[in-house]
C-alpha atoms as a PDB file:
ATOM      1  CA  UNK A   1      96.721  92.264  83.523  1.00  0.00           C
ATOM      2  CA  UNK A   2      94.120  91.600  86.275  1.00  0.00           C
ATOM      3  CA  UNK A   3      94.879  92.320  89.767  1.00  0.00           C
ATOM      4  CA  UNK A   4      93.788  89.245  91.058  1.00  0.00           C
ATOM      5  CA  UNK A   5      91.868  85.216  90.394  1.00  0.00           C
ATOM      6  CA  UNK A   6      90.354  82.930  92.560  1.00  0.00           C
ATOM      7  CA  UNK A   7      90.671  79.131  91.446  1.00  0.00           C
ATOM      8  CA  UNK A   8      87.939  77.024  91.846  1.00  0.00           C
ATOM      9  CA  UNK A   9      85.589  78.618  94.023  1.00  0.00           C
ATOM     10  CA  UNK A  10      84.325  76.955  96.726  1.00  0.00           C
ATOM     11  CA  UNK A  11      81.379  78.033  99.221  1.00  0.00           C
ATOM     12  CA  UNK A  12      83.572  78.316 102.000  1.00  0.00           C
ATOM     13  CA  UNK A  13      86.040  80.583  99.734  1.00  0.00           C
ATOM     14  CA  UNK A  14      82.787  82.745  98.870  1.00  0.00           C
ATOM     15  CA  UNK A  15      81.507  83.079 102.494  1.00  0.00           C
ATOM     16  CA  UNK A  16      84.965  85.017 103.356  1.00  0.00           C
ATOM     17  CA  UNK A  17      84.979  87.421 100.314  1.00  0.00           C
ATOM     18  CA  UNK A  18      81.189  87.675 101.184  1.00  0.00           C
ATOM     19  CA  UNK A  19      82.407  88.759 104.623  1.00  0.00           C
ATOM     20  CA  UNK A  20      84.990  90.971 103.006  1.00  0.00           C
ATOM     21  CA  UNK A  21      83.396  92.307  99.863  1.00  0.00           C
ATOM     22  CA  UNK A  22      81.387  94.899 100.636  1.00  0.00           C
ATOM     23  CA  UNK A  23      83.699  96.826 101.956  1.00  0.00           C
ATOM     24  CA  UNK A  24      86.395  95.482  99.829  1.00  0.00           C
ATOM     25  CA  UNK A  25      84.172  97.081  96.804  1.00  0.00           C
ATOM     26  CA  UNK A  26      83.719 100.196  97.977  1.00  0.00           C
ATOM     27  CA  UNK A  27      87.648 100.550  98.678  1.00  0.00           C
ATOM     28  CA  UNK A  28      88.471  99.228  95.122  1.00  0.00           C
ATOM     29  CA  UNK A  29      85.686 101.780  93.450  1.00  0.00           C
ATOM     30  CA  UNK A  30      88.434 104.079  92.161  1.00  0.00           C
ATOM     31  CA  UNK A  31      86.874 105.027  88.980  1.00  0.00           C
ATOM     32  CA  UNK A  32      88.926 107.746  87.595  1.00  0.00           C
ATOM     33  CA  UNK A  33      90.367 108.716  90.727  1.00  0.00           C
ATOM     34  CA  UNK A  34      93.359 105.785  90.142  1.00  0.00           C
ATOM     35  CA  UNK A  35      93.961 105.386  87.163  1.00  0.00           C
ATOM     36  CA  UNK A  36      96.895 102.764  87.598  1.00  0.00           C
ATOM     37  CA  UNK A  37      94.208 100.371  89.041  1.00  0.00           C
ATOM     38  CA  UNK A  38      93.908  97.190  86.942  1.00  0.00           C
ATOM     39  CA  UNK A  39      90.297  95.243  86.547  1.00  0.00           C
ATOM     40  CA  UNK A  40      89.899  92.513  89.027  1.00  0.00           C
ATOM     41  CA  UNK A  41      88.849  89.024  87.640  1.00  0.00           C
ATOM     42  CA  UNK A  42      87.991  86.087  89.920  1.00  0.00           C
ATOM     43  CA  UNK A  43      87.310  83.130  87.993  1.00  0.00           C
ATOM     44  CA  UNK A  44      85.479  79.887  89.828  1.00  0.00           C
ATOM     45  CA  UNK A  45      81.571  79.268  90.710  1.00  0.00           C
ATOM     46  CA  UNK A  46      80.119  77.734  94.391  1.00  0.00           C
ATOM     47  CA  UNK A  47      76.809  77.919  96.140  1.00  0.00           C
ATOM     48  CA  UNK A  48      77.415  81.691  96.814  1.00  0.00           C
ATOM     49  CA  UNK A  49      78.138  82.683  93.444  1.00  0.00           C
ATOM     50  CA  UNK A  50      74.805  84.132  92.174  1.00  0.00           C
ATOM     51  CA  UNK A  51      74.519  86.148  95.138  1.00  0.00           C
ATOM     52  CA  UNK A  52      78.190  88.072  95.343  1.00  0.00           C
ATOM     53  CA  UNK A  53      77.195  88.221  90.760  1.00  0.00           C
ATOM     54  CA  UNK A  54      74.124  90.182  91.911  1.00  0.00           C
ATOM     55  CA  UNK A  55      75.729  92.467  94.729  1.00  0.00           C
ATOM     56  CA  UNK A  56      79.031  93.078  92.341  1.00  0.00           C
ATOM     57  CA  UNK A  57      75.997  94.153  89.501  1.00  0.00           C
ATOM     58  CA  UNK A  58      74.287  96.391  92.217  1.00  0.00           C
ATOM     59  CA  UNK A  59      77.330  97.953  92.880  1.00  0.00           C
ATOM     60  CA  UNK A  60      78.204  99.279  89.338  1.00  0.00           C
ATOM     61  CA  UNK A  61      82.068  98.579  89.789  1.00  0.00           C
ATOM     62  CA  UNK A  62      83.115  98.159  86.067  1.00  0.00           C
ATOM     63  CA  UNK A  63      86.692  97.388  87.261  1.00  0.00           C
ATOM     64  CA  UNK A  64      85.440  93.577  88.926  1.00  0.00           C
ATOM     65  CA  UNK A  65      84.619  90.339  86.655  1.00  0.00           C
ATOM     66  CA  UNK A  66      83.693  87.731  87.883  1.00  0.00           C
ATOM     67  CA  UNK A  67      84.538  84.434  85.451  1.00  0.00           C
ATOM     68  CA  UNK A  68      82.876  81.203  84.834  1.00  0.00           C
ATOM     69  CA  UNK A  69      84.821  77.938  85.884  1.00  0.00           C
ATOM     70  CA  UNK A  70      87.407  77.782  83.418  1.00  0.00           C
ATOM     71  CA  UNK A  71      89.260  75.106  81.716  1.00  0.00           C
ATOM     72  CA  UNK A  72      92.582  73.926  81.956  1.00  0.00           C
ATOM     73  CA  UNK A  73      94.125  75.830  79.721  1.00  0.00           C
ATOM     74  CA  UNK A  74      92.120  79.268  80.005  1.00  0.00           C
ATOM     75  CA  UNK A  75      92.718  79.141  83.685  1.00  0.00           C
ATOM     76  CA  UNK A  76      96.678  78.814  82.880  1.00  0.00           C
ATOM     77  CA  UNK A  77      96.826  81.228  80.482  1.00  0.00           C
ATOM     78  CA  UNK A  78      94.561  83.421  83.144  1.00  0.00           C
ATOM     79  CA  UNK A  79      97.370  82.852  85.783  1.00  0.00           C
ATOM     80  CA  UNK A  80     100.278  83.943  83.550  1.00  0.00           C
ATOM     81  CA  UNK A  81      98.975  87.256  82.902  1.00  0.00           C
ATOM     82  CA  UNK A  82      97.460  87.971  86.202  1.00  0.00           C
ATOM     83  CA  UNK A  83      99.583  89.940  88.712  1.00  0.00           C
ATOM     84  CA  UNK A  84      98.654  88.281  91.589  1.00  0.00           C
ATOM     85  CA  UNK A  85      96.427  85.494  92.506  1.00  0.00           C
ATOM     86  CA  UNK A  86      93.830  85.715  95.353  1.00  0.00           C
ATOM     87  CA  UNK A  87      93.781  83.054  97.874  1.00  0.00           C
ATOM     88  CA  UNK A  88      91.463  83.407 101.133  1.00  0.00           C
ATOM     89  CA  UNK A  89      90.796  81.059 104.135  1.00  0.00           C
ATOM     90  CA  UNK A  90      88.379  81.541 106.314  1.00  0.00           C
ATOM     91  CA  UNK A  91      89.362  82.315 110.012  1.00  0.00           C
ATOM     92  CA  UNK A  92      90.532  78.576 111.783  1.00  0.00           C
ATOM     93  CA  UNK A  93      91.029  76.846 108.403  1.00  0.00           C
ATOM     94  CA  UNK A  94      94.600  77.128 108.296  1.00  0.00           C
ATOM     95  CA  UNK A  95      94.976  74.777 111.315  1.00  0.00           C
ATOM     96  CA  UNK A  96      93.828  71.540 108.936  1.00  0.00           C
ATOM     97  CA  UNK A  97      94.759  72.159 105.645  1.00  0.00           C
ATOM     98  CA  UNK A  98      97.460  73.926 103.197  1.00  0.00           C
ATOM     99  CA  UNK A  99      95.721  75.058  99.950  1.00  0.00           C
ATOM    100  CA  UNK A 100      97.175  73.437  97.074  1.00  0.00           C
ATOM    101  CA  UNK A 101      95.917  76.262  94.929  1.00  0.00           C
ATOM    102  CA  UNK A 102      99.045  77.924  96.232  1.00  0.00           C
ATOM    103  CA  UNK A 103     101.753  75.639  94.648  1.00  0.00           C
ATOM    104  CA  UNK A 104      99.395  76.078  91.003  1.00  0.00           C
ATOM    105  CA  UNK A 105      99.366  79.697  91.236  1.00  0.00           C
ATOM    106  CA  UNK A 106     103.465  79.903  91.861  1.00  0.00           C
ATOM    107  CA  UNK A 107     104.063  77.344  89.406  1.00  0.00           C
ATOM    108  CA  UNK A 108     102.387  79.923  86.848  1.00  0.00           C
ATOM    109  CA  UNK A 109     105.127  82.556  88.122  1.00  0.00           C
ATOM    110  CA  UNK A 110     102.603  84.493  89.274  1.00  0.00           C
ATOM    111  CA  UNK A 111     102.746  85.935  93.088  1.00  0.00           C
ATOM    112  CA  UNK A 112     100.440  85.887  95.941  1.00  0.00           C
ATOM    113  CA  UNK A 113      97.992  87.687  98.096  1.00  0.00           C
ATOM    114  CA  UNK A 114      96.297  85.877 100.552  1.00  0.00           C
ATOM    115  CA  UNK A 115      94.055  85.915 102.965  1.00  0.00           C
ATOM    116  CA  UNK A 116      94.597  83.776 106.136  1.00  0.00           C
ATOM    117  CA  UNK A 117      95.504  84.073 110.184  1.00  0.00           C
ATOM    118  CA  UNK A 118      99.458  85.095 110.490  1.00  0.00           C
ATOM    119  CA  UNK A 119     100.478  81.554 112.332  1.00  0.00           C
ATOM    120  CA  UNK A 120      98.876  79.115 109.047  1.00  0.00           C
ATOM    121  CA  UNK A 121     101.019  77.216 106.818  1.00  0.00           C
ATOM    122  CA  UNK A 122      99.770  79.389 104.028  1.00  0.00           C
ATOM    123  CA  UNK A 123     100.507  82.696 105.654  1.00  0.00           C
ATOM    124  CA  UNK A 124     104.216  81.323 107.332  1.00  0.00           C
ATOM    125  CA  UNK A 125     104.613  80.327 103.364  1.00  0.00           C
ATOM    126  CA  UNK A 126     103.668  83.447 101.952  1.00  0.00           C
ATOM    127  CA  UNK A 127     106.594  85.312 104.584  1.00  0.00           C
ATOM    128  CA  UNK A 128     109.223  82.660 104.198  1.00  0.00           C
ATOM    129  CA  UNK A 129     108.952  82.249 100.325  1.00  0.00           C
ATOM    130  CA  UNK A 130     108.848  86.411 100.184  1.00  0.00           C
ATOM    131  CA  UNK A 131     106.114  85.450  96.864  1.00  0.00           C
ATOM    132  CA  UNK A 132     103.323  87.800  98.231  1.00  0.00           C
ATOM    133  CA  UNK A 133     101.316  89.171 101.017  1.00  0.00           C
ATOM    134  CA  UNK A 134      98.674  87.993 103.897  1.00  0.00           C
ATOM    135  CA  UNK A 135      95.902  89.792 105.356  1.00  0.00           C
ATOM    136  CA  UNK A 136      94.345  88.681 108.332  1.00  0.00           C
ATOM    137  CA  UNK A 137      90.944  87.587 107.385  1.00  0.00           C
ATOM    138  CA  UNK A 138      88.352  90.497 108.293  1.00  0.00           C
ATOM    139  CA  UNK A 139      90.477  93.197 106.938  1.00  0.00           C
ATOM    140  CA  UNK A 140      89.129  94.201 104.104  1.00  0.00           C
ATOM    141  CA  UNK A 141      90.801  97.703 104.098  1.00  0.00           C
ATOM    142  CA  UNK A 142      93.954  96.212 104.177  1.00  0.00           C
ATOM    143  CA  UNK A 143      93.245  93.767 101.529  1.00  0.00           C
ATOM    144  CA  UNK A 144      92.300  97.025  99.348  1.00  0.00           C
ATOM    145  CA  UNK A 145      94.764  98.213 100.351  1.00  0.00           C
ATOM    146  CA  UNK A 146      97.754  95.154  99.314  1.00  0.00           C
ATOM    147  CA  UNK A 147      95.688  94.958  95.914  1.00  0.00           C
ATOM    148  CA  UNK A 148      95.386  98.754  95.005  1.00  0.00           C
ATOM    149  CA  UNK A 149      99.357  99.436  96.032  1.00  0.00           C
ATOM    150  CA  UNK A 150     100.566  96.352  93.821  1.00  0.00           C
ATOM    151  CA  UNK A 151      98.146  97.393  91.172  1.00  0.00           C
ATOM    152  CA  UNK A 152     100.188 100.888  91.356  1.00  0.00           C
ATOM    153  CA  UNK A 153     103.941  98.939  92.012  1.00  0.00           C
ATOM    154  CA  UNK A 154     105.037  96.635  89.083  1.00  0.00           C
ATOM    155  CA  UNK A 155     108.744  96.443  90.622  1.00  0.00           C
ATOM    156  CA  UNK A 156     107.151  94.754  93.789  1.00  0.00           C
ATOM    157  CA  UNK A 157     104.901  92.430  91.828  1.00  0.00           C
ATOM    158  CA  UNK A 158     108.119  92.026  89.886  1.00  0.00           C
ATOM    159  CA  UNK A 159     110.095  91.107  92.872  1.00  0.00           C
ATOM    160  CA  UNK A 160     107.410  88.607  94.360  1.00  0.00           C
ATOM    161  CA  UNK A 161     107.529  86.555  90.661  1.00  0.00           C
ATOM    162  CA  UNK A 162     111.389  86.581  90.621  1.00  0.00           C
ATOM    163  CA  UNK A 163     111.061  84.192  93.789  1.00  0.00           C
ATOM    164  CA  UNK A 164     107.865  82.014  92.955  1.00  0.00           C
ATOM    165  CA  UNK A 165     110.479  79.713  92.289  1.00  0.00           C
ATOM    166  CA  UNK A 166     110.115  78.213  96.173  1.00  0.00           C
ATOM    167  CA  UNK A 167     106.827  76.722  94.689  1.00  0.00           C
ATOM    168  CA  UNK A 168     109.980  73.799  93.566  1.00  0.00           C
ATOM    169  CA  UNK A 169     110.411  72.390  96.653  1.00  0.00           C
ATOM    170  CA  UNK A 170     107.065  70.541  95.846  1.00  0.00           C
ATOM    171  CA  UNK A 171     107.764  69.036  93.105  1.00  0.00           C
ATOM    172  CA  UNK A 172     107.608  65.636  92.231  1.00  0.00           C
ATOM    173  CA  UNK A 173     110.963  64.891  91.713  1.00  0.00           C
ATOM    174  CA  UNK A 174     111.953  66.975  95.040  1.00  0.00           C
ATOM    175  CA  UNK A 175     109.237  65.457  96.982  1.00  0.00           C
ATOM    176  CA  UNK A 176     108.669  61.309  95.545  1.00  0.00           C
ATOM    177  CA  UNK A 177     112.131  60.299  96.091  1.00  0.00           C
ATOM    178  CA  UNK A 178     111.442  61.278  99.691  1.00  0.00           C
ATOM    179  CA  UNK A 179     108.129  60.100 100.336  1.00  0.00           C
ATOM    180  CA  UNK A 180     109.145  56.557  98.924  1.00  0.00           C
ATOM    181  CA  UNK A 181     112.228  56.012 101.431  1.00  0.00           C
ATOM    182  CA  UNK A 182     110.390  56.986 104.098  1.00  0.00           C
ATOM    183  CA  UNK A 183     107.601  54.626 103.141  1.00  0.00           C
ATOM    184  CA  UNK A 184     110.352  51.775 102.918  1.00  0.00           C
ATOM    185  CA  UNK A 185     111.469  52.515 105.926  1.00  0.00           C
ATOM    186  CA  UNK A 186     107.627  51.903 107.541  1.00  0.00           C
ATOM    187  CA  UNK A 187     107.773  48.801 105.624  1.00  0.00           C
ATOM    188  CA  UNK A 188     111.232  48.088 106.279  1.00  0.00           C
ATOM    189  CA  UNK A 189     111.537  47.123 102.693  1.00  0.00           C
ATOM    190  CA  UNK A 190     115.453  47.720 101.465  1.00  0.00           C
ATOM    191  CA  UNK A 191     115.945  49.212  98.310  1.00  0.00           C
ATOM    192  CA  UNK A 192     116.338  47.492  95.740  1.00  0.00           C
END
């Protein structure tokens, strides 16, 4: 399956693997020296799009698609067979906000490589969940590196799905009956 997808890219998102990609290509150029290297598909659109279309084109890297926006559906059925899914912040983002792209890509089952500074939410959840792996952002040989050695390690990839599982913790019926008695409490409503 593909190495790697981006959901919903955003400008911001694009800036970073524009900051990364160029080396991050020529690391993941393996042509027929690696032959356990999977194609990499990233699958969104933003204001940077045309441009990192036109430098993957220059590059001639057949093993990197870039996909349109998809729908619902397609983007599921994307997730499921991917190996991992790709999620970057851009340095001092992880201070004010924890991407929710995270909790759609483990509820797929499928693990995580991100991109983010070690003491964000999103890279404390990649190391407590055990789910994937962070790069600090700016490393793009390292980030070849993560994507190139799970591209050559199913039982790793394997391991990281077996525990997407922590993705739970967020959901609804974990996290509603919560948020509602601490509302009440605020309101100092009983329950009824």
């Amino acid at each position: 399956g593909p190495v790697a997808v981006l959901e919903n890219v955003r400008p911001a998102m694009l800036i970073e693997i524009r900051r990364l990609h160029v080396t991050l290509l020529v690391q993941l150029d393996l042509g027929g020296r690696d032959s356990t290297f999977h194609p990499g598909q990233f699958a969104g659109d933003g204001a940077m799009r045309p441009d990192l279309a036109a430098r993957l084109a220059a590059s001639a890297l057949g093993n990197i698609r870039l996909l349109p926006l998809l729908s619902e559906s397609d983007y599921q059925g994307l997730l499921a067979a991917s190996d991992v899914g790709l999620i970057t912040q851009a340095k001092g983002a992880g201070d004010f906000f924890f991407p929710s792209k995270l909790l759609s890509i483990l509820a797929s089952g499928t693990p995580v490589v991100s991109v983010a500074e070690d003491q964000s939410e999103l890279a404390q959840s990649v190391r407590d969940g055990g789910f994937g792996r962070n790069v600090a952002p700016g490393d793009a040989a390292r980030l070849a590196t993560e994507l190139v050695g799970l591209a050559s390690n199913p039982e790793a990839v394997a391991r990281m799905r077996a525990v997407t599982s922590w993705v739970q913790r967020y959901a609804a019926d974990q996290v509603l009956p919560e948020f509602e008695a601490r509302l009440r409490e605020v309101a100092g409503v009983a329950r009824a």
